[in-house]
PDB file of N, CA and C in Angstrom:
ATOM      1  N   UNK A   1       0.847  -1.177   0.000  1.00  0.00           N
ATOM      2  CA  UNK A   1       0.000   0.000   0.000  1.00  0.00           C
ATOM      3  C   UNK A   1       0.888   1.235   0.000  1.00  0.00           C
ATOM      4  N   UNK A   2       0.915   2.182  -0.948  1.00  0.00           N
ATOM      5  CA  UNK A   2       1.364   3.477  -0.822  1.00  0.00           C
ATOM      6  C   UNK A   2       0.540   4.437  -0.458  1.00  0.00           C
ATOM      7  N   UNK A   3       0.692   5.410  -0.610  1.00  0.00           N
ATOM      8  CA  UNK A   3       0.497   7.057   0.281  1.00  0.00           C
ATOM      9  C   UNK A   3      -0.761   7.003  -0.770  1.00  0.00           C
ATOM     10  N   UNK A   4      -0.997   7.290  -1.656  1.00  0.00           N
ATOM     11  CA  UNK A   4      -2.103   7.457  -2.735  1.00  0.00           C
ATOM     12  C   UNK A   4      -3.234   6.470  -2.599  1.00  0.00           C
ATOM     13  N   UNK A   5      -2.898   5.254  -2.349  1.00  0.00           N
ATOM     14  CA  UNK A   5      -3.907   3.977  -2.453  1.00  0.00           C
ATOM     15  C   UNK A   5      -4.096   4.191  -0.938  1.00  0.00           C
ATOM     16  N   UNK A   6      -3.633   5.113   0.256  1.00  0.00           N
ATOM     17  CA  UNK A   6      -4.336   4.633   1.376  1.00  0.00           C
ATOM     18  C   UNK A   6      -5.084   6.339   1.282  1.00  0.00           C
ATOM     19  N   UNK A   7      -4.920   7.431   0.506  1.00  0.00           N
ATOM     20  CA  UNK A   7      -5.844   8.293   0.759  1.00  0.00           C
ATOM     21  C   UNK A   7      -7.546   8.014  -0.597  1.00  0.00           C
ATOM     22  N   UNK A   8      -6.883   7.100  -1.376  1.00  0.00           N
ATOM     23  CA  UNK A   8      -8.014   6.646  -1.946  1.00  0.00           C
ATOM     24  C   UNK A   8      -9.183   6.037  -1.499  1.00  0.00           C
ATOM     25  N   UNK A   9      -8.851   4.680  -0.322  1.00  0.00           N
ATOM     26  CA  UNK A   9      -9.205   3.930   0.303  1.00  0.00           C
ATOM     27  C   UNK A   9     -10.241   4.715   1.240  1.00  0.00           C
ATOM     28  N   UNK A  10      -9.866   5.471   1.629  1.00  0.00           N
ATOM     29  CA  UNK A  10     -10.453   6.431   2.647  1.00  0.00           C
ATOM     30  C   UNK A  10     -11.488   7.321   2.038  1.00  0.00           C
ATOM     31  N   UNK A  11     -11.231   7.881   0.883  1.00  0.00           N
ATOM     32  CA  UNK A  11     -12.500   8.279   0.349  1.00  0.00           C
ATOM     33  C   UNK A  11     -13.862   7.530  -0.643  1.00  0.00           C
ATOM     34  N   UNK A  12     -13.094   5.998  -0.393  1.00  0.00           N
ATOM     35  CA  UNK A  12     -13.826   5.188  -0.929  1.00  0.00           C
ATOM     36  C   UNK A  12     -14.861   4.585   0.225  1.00  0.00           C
ATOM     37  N   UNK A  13     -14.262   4.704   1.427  1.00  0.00           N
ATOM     38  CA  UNK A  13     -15.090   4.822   2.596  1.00  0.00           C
ATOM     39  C   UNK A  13     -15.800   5.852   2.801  1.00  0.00           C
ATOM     40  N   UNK A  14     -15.810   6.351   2.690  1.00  0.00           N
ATOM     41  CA  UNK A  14     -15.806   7.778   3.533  1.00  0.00           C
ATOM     42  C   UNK A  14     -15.169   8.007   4.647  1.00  0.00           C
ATOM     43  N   UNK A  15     -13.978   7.787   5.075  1.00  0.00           N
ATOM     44  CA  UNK A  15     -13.089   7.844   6.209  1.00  0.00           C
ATOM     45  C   UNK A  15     -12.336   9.345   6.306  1.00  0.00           C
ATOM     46  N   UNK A  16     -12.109   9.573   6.951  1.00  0.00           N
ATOM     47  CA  UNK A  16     -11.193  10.771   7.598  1.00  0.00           C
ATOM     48  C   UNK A  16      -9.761   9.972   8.348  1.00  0.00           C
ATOM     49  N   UNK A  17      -8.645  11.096   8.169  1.00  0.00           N
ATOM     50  CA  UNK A  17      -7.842  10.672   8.948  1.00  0.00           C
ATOM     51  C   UNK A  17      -7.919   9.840  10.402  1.00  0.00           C
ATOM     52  N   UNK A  18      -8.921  10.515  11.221  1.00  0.00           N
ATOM     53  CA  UNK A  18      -9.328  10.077  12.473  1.00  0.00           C
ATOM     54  C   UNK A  18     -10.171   8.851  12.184  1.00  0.00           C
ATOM     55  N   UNK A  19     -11.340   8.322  11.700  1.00  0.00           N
ATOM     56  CA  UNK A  19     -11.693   7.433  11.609  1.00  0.00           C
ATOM     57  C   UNK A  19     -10.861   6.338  11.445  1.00  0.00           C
ATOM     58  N   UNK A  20     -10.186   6.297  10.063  1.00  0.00           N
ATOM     59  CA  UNK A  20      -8.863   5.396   9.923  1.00  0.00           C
ATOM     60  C   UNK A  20      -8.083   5.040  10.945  1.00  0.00           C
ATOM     61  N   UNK A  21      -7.840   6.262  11.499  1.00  0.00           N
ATOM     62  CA  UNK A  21      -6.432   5.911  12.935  1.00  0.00           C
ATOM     63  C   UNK A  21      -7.835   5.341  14.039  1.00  0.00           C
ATOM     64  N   UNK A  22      -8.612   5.436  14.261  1.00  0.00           N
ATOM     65  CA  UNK A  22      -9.412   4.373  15.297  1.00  0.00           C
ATOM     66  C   UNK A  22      -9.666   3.355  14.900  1.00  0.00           C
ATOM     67  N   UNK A  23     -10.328   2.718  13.497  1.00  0.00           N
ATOM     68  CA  UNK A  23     -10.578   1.673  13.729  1.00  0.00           C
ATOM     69  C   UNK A  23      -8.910   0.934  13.275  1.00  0.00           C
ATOM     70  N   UNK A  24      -8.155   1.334  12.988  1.00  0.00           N
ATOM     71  CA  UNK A  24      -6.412   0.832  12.888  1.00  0.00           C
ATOM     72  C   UNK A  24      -6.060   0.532  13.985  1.00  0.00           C
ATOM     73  N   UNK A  25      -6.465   1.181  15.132  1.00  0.00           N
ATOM     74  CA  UNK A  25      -5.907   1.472  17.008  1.00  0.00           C
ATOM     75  C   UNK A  25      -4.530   1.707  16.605  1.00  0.00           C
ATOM     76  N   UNK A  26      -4.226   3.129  15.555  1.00  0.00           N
ATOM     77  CA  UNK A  26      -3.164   4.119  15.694  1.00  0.00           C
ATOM     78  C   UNK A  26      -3.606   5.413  15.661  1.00  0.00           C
ATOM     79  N   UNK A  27      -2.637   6.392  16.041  1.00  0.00           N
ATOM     80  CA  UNK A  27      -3.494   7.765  16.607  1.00  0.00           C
ATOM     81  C   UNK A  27      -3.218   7.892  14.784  1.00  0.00           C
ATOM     82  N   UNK A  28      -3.851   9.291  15.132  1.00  0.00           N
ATOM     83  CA  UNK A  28      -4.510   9.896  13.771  1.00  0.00           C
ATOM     84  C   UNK A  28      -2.831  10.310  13.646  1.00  0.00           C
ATOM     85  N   UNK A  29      -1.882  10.937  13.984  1.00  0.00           N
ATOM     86  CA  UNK A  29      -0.766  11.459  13.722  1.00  0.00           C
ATOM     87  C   UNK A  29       0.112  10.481  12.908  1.00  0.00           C
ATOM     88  N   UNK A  30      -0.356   9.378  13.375  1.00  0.00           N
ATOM     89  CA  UNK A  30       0.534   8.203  12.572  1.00  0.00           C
ATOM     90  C   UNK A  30      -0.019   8.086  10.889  1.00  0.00           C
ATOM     91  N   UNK A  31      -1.517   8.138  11.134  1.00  0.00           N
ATOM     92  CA  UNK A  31      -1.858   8.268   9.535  1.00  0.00           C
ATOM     93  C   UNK A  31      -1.267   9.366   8.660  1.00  0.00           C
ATOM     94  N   UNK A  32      -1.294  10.387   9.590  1.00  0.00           N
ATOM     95  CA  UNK A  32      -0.829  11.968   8.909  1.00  0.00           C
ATOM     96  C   UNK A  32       0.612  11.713   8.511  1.00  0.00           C
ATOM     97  N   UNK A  33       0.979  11.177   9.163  1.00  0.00           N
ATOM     98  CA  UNK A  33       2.716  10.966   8.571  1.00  0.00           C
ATOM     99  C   UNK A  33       2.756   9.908   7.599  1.00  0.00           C
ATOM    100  N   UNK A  34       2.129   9.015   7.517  1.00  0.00           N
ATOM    101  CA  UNK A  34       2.236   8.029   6.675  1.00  0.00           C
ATOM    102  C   UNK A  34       1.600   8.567   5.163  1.00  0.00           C
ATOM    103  N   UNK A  35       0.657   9.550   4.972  1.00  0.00           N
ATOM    104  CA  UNK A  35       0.109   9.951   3.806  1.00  0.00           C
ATOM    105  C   UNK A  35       1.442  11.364   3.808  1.00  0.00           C
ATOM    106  N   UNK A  36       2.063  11.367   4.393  1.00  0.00           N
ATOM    107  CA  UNK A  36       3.234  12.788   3.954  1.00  0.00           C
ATOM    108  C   UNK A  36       4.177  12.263   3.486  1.00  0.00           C
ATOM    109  N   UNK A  37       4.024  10.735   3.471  1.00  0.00           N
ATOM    110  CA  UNK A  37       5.553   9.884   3.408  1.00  0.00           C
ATOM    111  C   UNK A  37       6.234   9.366   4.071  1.00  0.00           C
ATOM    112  N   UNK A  38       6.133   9.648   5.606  1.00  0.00           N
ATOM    113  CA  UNK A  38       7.380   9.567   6.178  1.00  0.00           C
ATOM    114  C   UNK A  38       7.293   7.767   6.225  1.00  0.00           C
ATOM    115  N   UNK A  39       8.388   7.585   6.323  1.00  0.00           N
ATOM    116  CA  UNK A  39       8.580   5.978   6.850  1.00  0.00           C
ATOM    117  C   UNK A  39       8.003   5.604   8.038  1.00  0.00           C
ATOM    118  N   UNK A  40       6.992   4.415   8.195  1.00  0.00           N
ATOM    119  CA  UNK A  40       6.618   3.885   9.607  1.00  0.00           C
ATOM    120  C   UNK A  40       6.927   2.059   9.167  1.00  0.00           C
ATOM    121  N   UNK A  41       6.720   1.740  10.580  1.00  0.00           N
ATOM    122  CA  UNK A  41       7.329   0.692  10.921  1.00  0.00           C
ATOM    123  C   UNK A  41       6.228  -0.011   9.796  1.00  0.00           C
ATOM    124  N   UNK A  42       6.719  -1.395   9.370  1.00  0.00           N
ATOM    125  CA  UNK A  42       6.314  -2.461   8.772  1.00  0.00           C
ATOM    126  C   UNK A  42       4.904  -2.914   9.345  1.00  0.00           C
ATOM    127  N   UNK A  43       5.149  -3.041  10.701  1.00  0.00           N
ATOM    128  CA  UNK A  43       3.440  -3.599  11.447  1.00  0.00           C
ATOM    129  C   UNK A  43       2.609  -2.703  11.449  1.00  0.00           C
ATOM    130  N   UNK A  44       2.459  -1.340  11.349  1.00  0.00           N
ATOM    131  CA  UNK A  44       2.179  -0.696  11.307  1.00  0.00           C
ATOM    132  C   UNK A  44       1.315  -0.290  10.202  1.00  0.00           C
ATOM    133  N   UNK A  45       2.358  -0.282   8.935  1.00  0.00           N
ATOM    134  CA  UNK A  45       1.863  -0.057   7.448  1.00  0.00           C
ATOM    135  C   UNK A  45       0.522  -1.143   7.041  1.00  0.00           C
ATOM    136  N   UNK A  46       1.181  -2.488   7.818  1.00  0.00           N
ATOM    137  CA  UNK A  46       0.355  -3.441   7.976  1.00  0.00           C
ATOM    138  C   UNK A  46      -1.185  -3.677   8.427  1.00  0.00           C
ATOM    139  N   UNK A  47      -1.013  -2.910   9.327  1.00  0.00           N
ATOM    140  CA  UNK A  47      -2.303  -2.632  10.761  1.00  0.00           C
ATOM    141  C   UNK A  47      -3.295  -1.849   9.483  1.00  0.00           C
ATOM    142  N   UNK A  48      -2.377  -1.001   9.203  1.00  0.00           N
ATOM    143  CA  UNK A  48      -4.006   0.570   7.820  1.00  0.00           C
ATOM    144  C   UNK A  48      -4.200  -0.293   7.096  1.00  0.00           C
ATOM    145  N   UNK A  49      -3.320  -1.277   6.273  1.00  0.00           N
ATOM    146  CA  UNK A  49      -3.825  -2.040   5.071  1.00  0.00           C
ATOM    147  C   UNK A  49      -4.792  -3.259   5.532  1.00  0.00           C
ATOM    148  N   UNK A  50      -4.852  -4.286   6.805  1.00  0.00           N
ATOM    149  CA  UNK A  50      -5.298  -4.947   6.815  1.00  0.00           C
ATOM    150  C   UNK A  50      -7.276  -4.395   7.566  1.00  0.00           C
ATOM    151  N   UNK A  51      -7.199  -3.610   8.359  1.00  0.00           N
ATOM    152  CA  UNK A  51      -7.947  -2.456   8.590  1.00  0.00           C
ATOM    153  C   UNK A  51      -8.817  -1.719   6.916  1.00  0.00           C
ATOM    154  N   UNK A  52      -8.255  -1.389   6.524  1.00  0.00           N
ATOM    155  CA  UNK A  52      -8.955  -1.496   5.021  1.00  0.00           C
ATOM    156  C   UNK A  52      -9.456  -2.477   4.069  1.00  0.00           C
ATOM    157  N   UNK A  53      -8.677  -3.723   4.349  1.00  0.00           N
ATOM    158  CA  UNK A  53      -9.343  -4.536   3.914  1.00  0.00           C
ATOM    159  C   UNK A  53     -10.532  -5.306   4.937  1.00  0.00           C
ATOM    160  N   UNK A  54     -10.431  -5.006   6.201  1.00  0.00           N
ATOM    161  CA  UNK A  54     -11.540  -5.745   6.492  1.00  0.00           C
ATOM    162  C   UNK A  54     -12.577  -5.060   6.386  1.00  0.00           C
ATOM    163  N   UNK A  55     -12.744  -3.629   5.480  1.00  0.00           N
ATOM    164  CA  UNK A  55     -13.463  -2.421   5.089  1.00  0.00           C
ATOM    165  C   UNK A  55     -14.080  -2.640   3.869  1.00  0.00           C
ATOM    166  N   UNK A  56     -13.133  -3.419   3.100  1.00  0.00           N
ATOM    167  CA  UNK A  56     -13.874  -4.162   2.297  1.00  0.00           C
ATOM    168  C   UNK A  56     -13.292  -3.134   0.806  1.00  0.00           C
ATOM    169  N   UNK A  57     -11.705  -2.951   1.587  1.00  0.00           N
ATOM    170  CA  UNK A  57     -11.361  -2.063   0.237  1.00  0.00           C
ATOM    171  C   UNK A  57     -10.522  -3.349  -0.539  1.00  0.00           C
ATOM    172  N   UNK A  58     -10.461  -3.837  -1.902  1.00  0.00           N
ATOM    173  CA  UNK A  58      -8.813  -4.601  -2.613  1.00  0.00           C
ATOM    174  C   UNK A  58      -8.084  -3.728  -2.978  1.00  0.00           C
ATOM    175  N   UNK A  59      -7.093  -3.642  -3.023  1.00  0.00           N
ATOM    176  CA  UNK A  59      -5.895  -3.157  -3.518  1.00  0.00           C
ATOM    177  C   UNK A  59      -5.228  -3.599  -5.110  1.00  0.00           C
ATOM    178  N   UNK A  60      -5.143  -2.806  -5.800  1.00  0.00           N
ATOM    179  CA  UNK A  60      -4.636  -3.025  -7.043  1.00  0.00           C
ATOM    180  C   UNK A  60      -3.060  -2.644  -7.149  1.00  0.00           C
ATOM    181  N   UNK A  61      -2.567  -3.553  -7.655  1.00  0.00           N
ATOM    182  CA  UNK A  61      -0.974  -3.579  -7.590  1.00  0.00           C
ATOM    183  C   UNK A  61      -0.940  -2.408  -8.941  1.00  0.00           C
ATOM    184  N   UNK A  62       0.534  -2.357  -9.105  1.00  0.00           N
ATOM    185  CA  UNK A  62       0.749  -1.424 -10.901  1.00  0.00           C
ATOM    186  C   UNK A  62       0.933  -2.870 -11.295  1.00  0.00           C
ATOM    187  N   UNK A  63      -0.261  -2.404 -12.621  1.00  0.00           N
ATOM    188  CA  UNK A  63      -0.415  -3.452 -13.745  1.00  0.00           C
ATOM    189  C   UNK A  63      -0.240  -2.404 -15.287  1.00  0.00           C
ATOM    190  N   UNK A  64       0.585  -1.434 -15.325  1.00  0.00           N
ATOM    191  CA  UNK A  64       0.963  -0.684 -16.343  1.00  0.00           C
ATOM    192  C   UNK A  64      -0.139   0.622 -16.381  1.00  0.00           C
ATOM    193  N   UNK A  65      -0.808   0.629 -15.491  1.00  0.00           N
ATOM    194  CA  UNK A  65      -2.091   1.805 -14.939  1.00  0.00           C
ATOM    195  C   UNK A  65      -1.414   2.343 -13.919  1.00  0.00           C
ATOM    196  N   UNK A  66      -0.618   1.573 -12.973  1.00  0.00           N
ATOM    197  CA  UNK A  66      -0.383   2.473 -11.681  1.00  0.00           C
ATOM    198  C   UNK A  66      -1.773   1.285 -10.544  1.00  0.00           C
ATOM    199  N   UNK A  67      -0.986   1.612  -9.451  1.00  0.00           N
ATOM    200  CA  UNK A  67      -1.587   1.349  -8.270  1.00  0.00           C
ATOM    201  C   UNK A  67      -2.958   1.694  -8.195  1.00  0.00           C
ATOM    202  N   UNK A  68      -3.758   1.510  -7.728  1.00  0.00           N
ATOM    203  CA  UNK A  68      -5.011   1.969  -7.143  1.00  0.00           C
ATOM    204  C   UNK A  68      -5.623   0.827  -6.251  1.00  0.00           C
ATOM    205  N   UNK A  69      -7.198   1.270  -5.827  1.00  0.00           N
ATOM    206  CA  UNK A  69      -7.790   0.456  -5.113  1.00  0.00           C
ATOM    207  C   UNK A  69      -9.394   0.799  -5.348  1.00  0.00           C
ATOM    208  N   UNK A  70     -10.520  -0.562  -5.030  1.00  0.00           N
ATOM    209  CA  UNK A  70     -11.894  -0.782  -5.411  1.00  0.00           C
ATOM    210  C   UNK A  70     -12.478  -0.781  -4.231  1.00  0.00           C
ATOM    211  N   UNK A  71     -13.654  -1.186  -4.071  1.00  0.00           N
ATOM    212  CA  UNK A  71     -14.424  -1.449  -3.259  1.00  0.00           C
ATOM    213  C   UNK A  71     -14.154  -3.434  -3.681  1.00  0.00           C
ATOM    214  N   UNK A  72     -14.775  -4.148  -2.728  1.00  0.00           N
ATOM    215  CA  UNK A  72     -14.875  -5.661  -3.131  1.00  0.00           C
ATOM    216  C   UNK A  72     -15.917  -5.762  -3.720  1.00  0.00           C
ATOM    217  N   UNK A  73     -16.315  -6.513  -4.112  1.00  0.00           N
ATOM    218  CA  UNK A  73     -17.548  -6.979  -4.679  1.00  0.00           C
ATOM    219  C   UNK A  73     -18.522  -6.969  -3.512  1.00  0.00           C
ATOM    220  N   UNK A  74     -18.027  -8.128  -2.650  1.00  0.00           N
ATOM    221  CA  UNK A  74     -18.938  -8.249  -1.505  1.00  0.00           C
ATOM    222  C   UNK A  74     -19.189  -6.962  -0.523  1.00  0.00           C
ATOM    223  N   UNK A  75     -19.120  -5.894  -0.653  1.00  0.00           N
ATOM    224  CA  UNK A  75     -19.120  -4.697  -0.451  1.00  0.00           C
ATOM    225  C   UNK A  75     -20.551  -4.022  -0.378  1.00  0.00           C
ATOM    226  N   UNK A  76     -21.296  -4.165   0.682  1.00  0.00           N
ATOM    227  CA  UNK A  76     -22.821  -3.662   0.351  1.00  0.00           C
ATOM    228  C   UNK A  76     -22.691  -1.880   0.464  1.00  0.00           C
TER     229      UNK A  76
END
């Protein structure tokens, strides 16, 4: 997950920084740095992506489009 596919994710929710950092159980400051770039730990990066997916976001790798991300199917 990069910086782009996790502020996508979020408006594919409708999430806010703060929403994200609660249901993640990281403060909102950690999201804010992570969409500025900065480097965070591995479990961490881990915690927003798996947190989004149980949101019911997939993740699209670069397939010659570039990164992005959907809703799932199973997604009401």
């Amino acid at each position: 997950m990069n910086i782009i596919q996790c502020k996508m994710a979020r408006v594919a929710l409708g999430w806010g920084t703060r929403d994200l950092a609660r249901n993640a159980g990281v403060s909102p400051d950690t999201v804010a740095r992570f969409e500025r770039g900065e480097q965070l730990k591995g479990t961490t990066v881990t915690a927003l992506r798996t947190t989004f997916e149980a949101a019911g976001i997939e993740f699209i790798p670069e397939n010659g489009g570039g990164p992005g991300v959907r809703l799932s199917r199973n997604q009401s």
